[in-house]
Protein backbone atom coordinates (compact mmCIF):
# COMPACT_ATOMS: atom_id res chain seq x y z
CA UNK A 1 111.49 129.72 141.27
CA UNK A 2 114.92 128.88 141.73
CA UNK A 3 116.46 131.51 140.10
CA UNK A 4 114.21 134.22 141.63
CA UNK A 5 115.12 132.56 145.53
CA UNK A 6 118.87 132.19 144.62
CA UNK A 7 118.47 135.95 143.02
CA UNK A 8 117.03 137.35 146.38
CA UNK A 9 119.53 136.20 149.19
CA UNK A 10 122.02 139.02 147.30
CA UNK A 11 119.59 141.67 147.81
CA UNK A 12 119.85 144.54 147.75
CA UNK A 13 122.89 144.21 145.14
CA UNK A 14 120.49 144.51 141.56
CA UNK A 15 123.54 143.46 139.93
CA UNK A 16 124.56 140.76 141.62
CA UNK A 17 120.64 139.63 141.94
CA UNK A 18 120.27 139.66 138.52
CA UNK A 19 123.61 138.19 137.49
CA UNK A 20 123.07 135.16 139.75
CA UNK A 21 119.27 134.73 138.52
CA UNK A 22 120.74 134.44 135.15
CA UNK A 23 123.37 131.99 136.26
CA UNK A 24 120.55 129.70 138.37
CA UNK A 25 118.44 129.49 135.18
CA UNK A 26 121.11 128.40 133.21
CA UNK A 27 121.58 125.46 135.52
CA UNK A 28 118.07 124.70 135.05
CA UNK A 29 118.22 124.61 130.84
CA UNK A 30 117.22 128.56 130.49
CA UNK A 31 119.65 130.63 128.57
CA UNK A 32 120.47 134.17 130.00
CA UNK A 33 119.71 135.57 126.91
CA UNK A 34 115.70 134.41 127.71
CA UNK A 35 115.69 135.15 131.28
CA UNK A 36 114.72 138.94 132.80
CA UNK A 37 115.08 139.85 136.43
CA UNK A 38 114.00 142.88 137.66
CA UNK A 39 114.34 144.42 140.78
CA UNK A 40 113.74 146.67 142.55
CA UNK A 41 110.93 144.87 141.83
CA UNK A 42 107.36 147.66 142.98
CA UNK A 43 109.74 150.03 143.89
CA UNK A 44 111.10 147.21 147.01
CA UNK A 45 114.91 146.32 146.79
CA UNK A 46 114.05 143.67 148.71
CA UNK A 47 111.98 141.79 145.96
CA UNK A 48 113.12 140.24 142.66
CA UNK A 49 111.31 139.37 140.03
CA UNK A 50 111.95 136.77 137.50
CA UNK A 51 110.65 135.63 134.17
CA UNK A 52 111.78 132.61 131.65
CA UNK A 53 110.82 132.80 128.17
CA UNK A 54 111.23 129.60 125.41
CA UNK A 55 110.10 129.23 121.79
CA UNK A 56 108.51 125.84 122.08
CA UNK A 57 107.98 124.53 118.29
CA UNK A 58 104.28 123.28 116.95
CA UNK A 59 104.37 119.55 115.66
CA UNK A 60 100.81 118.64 114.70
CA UNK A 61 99.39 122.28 115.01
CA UNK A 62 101.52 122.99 111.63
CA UNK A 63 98.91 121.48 109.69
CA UNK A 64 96.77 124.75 110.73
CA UNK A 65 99.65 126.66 110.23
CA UNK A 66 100.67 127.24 113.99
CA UNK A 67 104.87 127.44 113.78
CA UNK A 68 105.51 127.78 117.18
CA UNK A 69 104.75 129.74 120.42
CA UNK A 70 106.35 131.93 122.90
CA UNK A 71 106.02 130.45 126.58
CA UNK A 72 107.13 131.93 130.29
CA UNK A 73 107.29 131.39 133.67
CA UNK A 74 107.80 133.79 136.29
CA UNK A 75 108.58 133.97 140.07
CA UNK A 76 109.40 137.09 142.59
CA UNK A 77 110.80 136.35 145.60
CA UNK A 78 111.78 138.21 148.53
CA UNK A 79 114.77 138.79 151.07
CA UNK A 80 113.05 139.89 154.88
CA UNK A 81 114.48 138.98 158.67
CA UNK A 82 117.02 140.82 160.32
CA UNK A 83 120.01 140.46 158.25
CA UNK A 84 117.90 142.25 155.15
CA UNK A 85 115.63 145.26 155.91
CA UNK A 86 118.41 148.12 157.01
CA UNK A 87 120.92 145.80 157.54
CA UNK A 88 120.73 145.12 154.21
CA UNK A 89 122.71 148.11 153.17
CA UNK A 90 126.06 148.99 153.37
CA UNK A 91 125.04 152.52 154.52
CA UNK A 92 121.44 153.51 155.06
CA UNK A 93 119.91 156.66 157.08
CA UNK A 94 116.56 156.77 158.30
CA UNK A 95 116.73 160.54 157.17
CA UNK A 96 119.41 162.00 154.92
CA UNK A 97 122.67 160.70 153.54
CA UNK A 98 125.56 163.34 153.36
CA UNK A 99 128.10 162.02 151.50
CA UNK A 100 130.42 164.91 151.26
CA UNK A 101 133.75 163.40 151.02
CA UNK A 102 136.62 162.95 147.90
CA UNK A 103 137.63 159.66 147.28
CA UNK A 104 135.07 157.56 148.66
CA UNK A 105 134.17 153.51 148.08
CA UNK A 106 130.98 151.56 148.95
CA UNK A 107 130.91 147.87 148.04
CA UNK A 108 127.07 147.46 148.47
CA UNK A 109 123.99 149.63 148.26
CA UNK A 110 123.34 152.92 150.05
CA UNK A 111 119.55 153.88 150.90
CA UNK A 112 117.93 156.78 152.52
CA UNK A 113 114.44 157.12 153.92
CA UNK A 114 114.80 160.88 153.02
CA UNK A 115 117.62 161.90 150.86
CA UNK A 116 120.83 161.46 149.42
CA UNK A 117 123.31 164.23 148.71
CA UNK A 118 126.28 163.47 147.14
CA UNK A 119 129.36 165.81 146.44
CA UNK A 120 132.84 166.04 146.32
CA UNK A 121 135.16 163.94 143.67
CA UNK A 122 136.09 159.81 143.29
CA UNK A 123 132.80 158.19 144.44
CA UNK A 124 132.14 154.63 143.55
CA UNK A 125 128.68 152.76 144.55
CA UNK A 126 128.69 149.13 143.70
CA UNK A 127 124.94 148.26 144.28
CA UNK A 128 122.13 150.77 144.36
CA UNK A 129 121.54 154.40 145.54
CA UNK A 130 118.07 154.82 146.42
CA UNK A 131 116.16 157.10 148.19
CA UNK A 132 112.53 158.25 149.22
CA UNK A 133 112.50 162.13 148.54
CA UNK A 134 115.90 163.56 146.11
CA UNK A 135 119.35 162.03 145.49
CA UNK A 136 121.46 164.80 143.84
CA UNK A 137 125.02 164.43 142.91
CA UNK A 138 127.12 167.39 142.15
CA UNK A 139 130.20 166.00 141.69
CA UNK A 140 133.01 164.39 139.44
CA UNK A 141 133.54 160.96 138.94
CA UNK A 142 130.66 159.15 140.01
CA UNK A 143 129.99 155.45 139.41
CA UNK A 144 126.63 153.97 140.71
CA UNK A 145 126.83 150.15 139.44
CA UNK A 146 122.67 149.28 140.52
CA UNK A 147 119.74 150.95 140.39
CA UNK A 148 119.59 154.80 140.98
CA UNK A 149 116.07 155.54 142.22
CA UNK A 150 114.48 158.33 143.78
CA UNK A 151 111.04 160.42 143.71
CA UNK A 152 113.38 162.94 142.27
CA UNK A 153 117.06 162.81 140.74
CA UNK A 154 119.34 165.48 139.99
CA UNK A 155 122.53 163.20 138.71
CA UNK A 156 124.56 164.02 135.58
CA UNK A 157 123.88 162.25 132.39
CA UNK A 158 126.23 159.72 131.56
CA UNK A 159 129.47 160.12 130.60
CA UNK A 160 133.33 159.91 130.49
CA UNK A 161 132.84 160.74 134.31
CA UNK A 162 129.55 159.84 135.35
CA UNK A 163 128.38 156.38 135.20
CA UNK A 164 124.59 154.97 136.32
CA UNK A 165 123.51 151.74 135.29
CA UNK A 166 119.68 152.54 135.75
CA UNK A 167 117.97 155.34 136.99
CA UNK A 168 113.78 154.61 138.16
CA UNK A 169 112.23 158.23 139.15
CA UNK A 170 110.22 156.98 141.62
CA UNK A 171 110.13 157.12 145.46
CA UNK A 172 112.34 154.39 147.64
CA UNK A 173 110.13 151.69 149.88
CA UNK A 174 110.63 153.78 153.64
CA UNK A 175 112.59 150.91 155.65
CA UNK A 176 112.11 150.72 159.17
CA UNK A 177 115.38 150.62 162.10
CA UNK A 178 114.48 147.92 164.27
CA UNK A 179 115.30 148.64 168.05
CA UNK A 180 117.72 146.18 169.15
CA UNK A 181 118.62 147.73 172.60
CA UNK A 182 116.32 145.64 175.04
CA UNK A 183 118.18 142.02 174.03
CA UNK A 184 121.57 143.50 174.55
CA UNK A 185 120.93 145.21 177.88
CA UNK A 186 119.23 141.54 178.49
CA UNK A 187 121.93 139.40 178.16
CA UNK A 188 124.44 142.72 179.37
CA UNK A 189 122.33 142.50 182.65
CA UNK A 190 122.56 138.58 182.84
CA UNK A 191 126.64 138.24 182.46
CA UNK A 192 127.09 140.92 184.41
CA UNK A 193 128.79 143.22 181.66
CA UNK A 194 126.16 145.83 181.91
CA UNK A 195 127.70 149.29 183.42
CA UNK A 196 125.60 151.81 185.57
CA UNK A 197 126.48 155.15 185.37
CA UNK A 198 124.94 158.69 184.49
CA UNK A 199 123.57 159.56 181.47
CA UNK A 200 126.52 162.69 180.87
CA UNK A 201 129.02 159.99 181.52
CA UNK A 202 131.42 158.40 179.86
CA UNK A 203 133.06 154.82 180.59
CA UNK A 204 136.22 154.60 178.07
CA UNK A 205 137.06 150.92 176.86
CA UNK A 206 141.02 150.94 176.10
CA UNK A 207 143.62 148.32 175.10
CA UNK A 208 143.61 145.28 173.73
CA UNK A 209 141.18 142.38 174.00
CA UNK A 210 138.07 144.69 175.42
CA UNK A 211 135.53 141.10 175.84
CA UNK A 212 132.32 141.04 174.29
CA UNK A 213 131.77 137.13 174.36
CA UNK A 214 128.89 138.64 176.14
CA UNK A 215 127.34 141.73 175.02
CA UNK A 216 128.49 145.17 176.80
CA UNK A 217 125.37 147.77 177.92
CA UNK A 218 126.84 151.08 179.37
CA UNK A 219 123.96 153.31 180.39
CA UNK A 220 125.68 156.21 179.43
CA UNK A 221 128.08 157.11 176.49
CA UNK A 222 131.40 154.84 175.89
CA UNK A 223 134.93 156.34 173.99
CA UNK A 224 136.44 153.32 172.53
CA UNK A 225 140.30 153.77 172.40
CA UNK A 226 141.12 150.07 171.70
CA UNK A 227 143.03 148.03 169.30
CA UNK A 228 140.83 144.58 169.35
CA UNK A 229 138.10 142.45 170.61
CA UNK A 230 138.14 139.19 171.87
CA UNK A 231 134.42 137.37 170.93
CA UNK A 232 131.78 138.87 168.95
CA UNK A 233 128.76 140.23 170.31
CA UNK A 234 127.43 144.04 170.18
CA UNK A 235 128.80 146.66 172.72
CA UNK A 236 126.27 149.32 173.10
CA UNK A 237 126.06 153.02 174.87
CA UNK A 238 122.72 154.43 176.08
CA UNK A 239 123.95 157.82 174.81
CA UNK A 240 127.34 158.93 172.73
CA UNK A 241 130.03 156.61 171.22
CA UNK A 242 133.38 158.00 170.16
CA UNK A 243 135.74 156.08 168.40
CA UNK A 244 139.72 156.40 167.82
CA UNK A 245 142.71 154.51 167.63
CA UNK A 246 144.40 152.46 164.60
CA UNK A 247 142.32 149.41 164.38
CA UNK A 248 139.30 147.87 166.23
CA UNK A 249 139.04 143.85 165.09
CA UNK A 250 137.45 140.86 166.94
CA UNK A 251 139.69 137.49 166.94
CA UNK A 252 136.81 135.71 166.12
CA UNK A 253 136.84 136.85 162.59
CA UNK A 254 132.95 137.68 163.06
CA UNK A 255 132.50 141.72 163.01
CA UNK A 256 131.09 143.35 165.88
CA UNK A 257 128.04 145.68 166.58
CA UNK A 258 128.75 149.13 168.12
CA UNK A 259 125.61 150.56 168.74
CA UNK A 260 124.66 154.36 170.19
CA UNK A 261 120.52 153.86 171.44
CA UNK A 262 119.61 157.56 171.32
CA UNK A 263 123.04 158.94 170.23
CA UNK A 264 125.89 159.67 167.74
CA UNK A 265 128.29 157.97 166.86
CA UNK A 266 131.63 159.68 165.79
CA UNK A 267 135.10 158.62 164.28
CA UNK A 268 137.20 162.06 164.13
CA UNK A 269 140.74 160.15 163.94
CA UNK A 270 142.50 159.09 161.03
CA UNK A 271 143.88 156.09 159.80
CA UNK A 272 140.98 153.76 161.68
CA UNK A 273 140.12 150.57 160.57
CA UNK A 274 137.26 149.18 162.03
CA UNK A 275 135.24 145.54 161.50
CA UNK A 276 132.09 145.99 162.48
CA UNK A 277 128.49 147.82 161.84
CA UNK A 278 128.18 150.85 163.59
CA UNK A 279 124.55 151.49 164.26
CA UNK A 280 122.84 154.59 165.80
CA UNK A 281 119.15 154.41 165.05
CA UNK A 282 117.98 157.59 166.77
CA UNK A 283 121.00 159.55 166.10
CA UNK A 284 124.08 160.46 163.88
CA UNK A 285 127.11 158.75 162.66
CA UNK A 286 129.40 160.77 161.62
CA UNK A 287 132.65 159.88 159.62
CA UNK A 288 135.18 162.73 159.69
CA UNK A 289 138.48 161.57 159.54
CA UNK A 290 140.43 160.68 156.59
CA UNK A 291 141.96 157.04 155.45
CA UNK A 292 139.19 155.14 157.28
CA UNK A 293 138.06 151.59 156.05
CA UNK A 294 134.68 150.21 157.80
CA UNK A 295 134.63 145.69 156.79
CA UNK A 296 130.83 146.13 158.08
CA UNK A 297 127.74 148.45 157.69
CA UNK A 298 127.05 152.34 158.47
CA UNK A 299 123.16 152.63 159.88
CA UNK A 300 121.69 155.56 161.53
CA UNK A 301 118.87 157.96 161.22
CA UNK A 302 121.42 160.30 159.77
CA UNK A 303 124.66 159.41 157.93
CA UNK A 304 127.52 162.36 157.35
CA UNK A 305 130.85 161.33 155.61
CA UNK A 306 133.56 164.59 155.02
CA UNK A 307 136.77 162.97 155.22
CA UNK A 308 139.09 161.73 152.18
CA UNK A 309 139.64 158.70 151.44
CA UNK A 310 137.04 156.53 153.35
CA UNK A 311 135.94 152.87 152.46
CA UNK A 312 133.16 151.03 153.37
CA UNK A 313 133.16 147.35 152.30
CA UNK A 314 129.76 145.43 153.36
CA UNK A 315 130.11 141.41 152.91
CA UNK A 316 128.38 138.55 154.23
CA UNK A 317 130.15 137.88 157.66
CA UNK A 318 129.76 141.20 159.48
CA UNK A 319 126.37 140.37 160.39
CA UNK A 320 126.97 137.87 162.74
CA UNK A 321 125.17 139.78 165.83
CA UNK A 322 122.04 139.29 163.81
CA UNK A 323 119.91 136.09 163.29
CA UNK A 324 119.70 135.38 160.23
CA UNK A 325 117.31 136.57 157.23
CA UNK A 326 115.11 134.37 155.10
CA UNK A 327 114.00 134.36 151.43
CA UNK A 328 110.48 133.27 149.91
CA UNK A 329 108.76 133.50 146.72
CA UNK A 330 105.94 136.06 147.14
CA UNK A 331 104.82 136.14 143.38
């Protein structure tokens, strides 16, 4: 049990679930060597399953020649609230996944609810690729580190340039977007940083220290030309978002939500470094610039990525818009 709850609050990383469900049953007197975790576990990357195994030796049943016996336990938990579901991934599209782009780097998992298309050269996936429908890869130098899974995969066998650590031919679990947008126009509305204008518009957020201690609603679309934040909190456009400049980072340390309700979102500029997730749940985001670094998550119904060079590193702080997730044994 321990090792399958301690295994599931890394989901959807398979290889960072199963390398600390090895590690928790060691600290409970189970060698790695006899423990087995599996996930996705039912085709969910949200579950892990977990089995212990230990040769238990026969004292009086020798004298009917019994030597010993084989025994297990076994445990699946799973990872569900806010912080997991599609926030779970470092990039995820609620249709298909373009990644189109030389020299690219995902620390996390990438999932699409349709399918994945990968081309280009340099591409390095540290968790799992998964989708519902295809994931194809034409392309050289590919490293997928999880689980590659898919109803139907066209990727390379391994080899000196091609590396998969598991491939499961089988569809993806389809993983809802939740809509977010009626709590941040709340508390917009009640600190009065909520912004009124028409839909075609767009209200442009420059310079430094743009405040989202309070969350920012702009009924239209929003071009942020800034250089930092001051607070944390989720600034979000009824329509459009564009996004330039050199480098968008709160002070708080916590990354920041910038979230398009029925829109795209679109970073054409290069050199950008932004901490944050970028969320457009209804729409596209679209990375086309080269050099660009995201310290957060990419979510949208439709994910595009063309430019060189582009980095998206997903870690346990840049959540902090969210409440938090929870993890329970299931199994």
């Amino acid at each position: 049990d321990a090792a399958a709850l301690a295994a599931a609050r890394t989901l959807p990383s398979a290889s960072t679930a199963i390398s600390t469900a090895d590690q928790y049953a060691e600290l409970n007197g189970v060698p790695a060597a006899n423990t087995t975790a599996t996930t996705p576990y039912n085709g969910n990357a949200n579950k892990v399953e977990v089995v212990c195994t230990k040769t238990v030796e026969y004292t009086f049943a020798r004298v009917f020649g019994a030597q010993s016996k084989v025994i297990s336990a076994r445990a699946v938990a799973e990872s569900s609230g806010s912080s997991n579901g599609c926030f779970g991934y470092a990039l995820f599209s609620g249709g298909a996944g373009m990644l189109y782009s030389n020299n690219l780097e995902i620390e996390g998992s990438v999932h699409a609810n349709g399918s994945i298309q990968i081309a280009g050269n340099n591409q390095e996936i540290t968790g799992n690729a998964e989708a519902v429908n295809k994931l194809e890869a034409y392309i050289n130098h590919l490293t997928i580190g999880g689980t590659c899974q898919a109803a139907l995969l066209v990727v390379p066998e391994n080899s000196g340039t091609v590396y998969v650590s598991q491939r499961i031919s089988t569809p993806a679990a389809v993983i809802p977007m939740p809509d977010l947008s009626a709590d941040v126009k709340s508390e917009a509305d009640a600190s009065g940083t909520s912004y009124v204008i028409n839909e075609w518009e767009t209200k442009v957020f420059s310079g430094n220290g743009i405040n989202i201690d309070k969350s920012i609603y702009v009924s239209g679309g929003i071009t942020i030309a800034g250089s930092s934040f001051k607070g944390a909190g989720t600034i979000c456009a009824k329509k459009n978002i564009g996004i330039s400049g050199n480098t968008l980072k709160s002070d708080s340390g916590t990354s920041v939500c910038i979230y398009s309700v029925d829109g795209d979102i679109s970073i054409s500029s290069t050199g950008l470094t932004v901490y944050g997730t970028l969320y457009a749940p209804n729409g596209k985001i679209g990375i086309y610039g080269d050099n660009i670094t995201i310290y957060g998550r990419v979510v949208a119904k439709e994910v595009i990525i063309t430019g060189t060079n582009v980095a998206i590193y997903s870690g346990s702080g840049d959540l902090g818009f969210l409440p938090q997730g929870t993890v329970a044994l299931c199994e």
